[in-house]
PDB file of N, CA and C in Angstrom:
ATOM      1  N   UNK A   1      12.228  33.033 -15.557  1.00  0.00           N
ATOM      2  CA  UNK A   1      12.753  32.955 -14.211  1.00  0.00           C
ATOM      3  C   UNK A   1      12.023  31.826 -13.470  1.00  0.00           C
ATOM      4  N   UNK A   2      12.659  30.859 -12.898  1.00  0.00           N
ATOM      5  CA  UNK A   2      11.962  29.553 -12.418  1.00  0.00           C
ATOM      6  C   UNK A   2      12.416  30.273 -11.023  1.00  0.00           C
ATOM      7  N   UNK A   3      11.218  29.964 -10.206  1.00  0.00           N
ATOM      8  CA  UNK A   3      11.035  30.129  -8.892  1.00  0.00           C
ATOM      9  C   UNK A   3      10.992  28.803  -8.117  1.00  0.00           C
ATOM     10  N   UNK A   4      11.541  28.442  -6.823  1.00  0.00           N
ATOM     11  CA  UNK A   4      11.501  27.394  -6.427  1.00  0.00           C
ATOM     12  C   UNK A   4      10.339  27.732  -4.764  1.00  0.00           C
ATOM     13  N   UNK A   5      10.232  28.713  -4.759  1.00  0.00           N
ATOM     14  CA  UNK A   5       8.765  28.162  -3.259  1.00  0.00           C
ATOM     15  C   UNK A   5       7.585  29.893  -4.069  1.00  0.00           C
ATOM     16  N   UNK A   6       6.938  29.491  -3.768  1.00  0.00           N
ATOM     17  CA  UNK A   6       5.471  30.573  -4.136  1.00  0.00           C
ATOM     18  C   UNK A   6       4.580  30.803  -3.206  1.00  0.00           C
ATOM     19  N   UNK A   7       3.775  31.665  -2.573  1.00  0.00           N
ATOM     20  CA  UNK A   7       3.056  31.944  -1.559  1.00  0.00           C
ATOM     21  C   UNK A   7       1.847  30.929  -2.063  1.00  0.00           C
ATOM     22  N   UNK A   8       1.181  30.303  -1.092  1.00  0.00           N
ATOM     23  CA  UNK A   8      -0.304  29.064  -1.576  1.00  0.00           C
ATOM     24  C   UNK A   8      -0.778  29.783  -1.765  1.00  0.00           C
ATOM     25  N   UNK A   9      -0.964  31.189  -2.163  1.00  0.00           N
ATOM     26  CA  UNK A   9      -2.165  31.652  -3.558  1.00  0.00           C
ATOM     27  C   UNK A   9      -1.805  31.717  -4.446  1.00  0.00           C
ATOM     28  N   UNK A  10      -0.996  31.384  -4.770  1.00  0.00           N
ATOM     29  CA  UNK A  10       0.107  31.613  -6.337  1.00  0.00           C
ATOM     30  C   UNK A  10      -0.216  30.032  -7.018  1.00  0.00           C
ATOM     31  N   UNK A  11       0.386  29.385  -5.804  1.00  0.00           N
ATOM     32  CA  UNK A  11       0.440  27.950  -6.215  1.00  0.00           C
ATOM     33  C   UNK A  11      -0.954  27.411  -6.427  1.00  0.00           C
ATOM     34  N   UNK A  12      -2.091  27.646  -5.487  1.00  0.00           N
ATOM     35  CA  UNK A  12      -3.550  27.556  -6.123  1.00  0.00           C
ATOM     36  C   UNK A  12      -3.742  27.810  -7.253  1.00  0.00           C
ATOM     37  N   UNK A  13      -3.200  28.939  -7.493  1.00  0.00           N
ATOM     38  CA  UNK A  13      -4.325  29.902  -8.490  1.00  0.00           C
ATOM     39  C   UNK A  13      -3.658  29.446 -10.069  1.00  0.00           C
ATOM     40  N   UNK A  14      -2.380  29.489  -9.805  1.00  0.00           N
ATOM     41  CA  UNK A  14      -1.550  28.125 -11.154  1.00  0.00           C
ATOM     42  C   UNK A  14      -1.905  26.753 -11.129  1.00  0.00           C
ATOM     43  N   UNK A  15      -2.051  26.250 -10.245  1.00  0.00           N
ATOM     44  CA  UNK A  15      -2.335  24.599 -10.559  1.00  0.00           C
ATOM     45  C   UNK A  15      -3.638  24.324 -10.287  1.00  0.00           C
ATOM     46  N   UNK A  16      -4.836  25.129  -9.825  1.00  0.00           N
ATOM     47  CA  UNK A  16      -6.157  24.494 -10.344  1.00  0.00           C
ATOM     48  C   UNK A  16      -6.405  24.314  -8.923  1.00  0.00           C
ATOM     49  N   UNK A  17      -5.257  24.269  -7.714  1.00  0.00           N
ATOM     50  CA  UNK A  17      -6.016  23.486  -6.670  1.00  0.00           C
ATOM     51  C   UNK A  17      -6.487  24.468  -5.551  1.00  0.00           C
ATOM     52  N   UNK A  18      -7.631  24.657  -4.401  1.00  0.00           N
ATOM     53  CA  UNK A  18      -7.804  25.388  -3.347  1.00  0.00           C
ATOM     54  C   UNK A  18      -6.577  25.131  -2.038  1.00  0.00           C
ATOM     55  N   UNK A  19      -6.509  26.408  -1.616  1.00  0.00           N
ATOM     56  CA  UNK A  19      -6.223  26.273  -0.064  1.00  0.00           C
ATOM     57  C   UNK A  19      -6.410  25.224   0.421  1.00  0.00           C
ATOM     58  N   UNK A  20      -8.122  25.179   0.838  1.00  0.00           N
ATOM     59  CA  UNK A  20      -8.431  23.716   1.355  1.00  0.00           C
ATOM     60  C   UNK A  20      -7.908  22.618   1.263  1.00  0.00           C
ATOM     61  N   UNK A  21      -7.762  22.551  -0.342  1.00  0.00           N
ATOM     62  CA  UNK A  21      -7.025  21.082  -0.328  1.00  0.00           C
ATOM     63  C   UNK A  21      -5.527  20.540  -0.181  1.00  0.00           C
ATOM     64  N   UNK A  22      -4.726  21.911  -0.254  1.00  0.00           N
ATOM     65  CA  UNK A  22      -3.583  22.191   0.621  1.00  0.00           C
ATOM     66  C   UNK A  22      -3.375  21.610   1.765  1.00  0.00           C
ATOM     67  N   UNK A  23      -4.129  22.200   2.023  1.00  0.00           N
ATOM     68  CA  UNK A  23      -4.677  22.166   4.134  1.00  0.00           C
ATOM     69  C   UNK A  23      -4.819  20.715   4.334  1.00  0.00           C
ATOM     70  N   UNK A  24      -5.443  20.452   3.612  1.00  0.00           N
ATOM     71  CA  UNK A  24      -6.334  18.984   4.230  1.00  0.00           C
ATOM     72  C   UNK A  24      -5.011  17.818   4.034  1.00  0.00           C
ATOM     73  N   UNK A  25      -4.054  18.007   3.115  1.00  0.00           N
ATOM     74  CA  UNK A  25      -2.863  17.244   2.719  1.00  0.00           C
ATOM     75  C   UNK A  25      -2.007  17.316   3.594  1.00  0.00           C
ATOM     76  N   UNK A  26      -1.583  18.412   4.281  1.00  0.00           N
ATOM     77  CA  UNK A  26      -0.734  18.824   5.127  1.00  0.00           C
ATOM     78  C   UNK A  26      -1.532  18.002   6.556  1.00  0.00           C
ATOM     79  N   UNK A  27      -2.701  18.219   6.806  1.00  0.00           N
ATOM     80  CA  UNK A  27      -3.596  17.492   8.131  1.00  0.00           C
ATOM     81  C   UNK A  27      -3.008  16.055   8.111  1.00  0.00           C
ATOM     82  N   UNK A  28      -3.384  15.414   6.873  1.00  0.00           N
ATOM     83  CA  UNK A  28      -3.114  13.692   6.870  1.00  0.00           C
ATOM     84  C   UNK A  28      -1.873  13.720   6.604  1.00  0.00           C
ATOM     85  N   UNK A  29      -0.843  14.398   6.589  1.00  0.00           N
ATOM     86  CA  UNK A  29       0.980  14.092   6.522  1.00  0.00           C
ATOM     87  C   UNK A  29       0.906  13.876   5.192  1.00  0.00           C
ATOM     88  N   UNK A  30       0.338  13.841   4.635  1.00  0.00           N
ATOM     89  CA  UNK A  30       0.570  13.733   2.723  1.00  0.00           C
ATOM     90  C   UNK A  30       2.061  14.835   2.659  1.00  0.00           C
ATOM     91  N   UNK A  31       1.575  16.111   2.602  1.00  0.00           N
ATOM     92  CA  UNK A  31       2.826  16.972   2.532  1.00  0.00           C
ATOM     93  C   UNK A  31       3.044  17.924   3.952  1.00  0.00           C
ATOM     94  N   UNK A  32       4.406  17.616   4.552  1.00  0.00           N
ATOM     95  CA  UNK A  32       4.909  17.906   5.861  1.00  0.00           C
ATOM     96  C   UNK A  32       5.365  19.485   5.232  1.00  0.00           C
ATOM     97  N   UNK A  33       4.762  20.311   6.979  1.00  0.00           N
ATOM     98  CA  UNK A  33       5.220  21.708   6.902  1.00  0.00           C
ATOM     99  C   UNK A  33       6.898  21.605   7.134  1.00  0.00           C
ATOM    100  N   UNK A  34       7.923  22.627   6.314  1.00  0.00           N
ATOM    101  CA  UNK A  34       8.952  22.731   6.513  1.00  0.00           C
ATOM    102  C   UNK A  34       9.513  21.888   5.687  1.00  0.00           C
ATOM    103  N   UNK A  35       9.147  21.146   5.183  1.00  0.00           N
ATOM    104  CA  UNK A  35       9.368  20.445   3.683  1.00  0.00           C
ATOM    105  C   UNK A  35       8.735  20.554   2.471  1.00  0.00           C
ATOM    106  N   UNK A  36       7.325  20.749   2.297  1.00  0.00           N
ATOM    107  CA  UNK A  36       6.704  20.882   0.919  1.00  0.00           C
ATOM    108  C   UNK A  36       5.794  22.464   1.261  1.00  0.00           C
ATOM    109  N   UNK A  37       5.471  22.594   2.455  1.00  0.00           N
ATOM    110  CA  UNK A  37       5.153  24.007   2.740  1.00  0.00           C
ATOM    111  C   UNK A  37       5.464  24.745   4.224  1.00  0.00           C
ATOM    112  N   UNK A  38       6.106  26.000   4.094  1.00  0.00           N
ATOM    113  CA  UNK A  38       6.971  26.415   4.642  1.00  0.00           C
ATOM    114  C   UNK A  38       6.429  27.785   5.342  1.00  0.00           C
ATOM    115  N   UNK A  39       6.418  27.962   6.419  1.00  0.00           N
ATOM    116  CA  UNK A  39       6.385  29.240   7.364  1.00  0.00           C
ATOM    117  C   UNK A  39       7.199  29.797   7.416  1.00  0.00           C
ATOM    118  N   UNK A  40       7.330  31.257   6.967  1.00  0.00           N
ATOM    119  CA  UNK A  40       8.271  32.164   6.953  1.00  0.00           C
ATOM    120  C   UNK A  40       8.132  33.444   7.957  1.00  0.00           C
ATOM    121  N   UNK A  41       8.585  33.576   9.017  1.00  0.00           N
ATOM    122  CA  UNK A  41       9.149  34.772   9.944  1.00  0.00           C
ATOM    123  C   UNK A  41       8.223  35.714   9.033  1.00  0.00           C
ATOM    124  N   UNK A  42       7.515  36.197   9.843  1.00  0.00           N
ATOM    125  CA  UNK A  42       7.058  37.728   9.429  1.00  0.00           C
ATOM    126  C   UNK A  42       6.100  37.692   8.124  1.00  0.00           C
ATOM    127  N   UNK A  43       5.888  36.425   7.732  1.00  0.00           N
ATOM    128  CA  UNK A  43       4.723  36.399   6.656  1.00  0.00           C
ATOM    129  C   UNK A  43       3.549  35.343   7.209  1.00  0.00           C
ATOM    130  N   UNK A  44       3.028  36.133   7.009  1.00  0.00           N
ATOM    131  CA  UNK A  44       1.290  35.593   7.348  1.00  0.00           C
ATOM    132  C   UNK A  44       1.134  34.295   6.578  1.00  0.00           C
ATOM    133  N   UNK A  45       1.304  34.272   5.088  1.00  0.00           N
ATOM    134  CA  UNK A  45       0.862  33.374   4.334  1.00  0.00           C
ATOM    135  C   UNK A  45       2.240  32.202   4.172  1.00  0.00           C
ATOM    136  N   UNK A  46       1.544  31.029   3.979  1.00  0.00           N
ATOM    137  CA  UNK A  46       2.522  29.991   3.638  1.00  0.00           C
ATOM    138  C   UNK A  46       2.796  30.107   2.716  1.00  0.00           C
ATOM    139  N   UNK A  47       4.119  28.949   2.252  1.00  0.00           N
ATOM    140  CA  UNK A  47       5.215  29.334   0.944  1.00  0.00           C
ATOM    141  C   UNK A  47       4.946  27.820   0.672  1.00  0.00           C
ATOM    142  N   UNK A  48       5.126  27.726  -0.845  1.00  0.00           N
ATOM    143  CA  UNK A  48       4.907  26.518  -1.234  1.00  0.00           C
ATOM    144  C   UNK A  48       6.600  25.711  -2.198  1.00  0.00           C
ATOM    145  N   UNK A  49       7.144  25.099  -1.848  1.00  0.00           N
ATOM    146  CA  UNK A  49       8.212  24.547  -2.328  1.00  0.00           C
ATOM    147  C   UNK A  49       7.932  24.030  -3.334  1.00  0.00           C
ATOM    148  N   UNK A  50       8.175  24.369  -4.321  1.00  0.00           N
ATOM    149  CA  UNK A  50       7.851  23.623  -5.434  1.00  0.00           C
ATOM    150  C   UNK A  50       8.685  22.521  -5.767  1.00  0.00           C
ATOM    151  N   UNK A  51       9.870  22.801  -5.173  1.00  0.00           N
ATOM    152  CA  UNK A  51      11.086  21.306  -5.829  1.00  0.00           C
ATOM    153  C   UNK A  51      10.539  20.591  -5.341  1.00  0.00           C
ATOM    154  N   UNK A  52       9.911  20.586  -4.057  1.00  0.00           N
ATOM    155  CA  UNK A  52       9.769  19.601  -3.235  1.00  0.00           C
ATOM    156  C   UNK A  52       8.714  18.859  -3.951  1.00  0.00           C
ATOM    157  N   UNK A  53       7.782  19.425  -3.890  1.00  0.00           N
ATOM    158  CA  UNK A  53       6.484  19.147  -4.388  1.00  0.00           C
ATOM    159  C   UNK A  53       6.425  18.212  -5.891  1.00  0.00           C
ATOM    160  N   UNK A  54       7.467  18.669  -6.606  1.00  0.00           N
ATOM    161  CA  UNK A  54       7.616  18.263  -7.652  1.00  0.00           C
ATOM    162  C   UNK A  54       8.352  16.880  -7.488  1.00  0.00           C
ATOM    163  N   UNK A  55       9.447  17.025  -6.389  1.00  0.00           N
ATOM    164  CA  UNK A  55      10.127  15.537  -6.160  1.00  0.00           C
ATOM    165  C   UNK A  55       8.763  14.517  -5.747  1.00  0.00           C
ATOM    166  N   UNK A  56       7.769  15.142  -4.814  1.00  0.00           N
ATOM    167  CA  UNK A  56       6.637  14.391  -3.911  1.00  0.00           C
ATOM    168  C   UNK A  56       5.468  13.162  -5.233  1.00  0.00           C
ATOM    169  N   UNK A  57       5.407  14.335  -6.443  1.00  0.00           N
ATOM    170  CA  UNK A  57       4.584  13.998  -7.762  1.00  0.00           C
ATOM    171  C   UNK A  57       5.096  12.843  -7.953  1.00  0.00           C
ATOM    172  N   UNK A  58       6.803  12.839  -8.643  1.00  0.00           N
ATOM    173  CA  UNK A  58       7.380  11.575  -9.161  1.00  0.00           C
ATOM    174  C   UNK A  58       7.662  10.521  -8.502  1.00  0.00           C
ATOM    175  N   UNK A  59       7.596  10.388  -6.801  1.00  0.00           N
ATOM    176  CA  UNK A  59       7.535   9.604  -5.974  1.00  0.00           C
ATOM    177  C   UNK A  59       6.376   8.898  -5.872  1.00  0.00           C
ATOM    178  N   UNK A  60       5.041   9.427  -6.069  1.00  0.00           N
ATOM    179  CA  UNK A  60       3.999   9.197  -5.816  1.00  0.00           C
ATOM    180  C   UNK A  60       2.714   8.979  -7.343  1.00  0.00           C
ATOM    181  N   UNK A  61       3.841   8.922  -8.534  1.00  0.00           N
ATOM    182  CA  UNK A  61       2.913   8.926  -9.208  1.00  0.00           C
ATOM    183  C   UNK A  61       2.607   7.502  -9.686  1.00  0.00           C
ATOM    184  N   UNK A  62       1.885   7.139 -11.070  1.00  0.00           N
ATOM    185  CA  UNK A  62       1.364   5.823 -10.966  1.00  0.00           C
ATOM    186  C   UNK A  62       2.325   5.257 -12.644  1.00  0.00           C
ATOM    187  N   UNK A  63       2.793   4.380 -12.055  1.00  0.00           N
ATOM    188  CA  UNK A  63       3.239   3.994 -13.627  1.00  0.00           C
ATOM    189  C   UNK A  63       2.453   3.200 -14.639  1.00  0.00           C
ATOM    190  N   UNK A  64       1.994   3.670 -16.085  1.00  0.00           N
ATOM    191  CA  UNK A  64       1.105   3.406 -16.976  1.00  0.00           C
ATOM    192  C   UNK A  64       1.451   2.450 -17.366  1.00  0.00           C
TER     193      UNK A  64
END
């Protein structure tokens, strides 16, 4: 079952990375709330888009 957004402890705790450094990406506009991470009505914790995120990688990655 492919999931397309995950709560940022999910998405931490699978890809290696902290909250913090979530946070700190979202601070410098690297990744915009409501596009790569998402506030949802009635949930405390943020949601992490993964399409997005995944479109953000191949935009931003480095060609060898």
């Amino acid at each position: 079952m492919a999931l397309g957004c995950v709560p940022l402890s999910a998405y931490c705790q699978s890809h290696g990375e902290s909250s913090e450094q979530v946070k700190k990406r979202i601070q410098r506009g690297v990744w915009l709330e409501g596009v790569h991470v998402l506030r949802i009505e009635g949930v405390r914790e943020r949601w992490v888009d993964l399409d997005e995120v995944a479109k953000w990688a191949r935009q931003n990655s480095i060609a060898g």
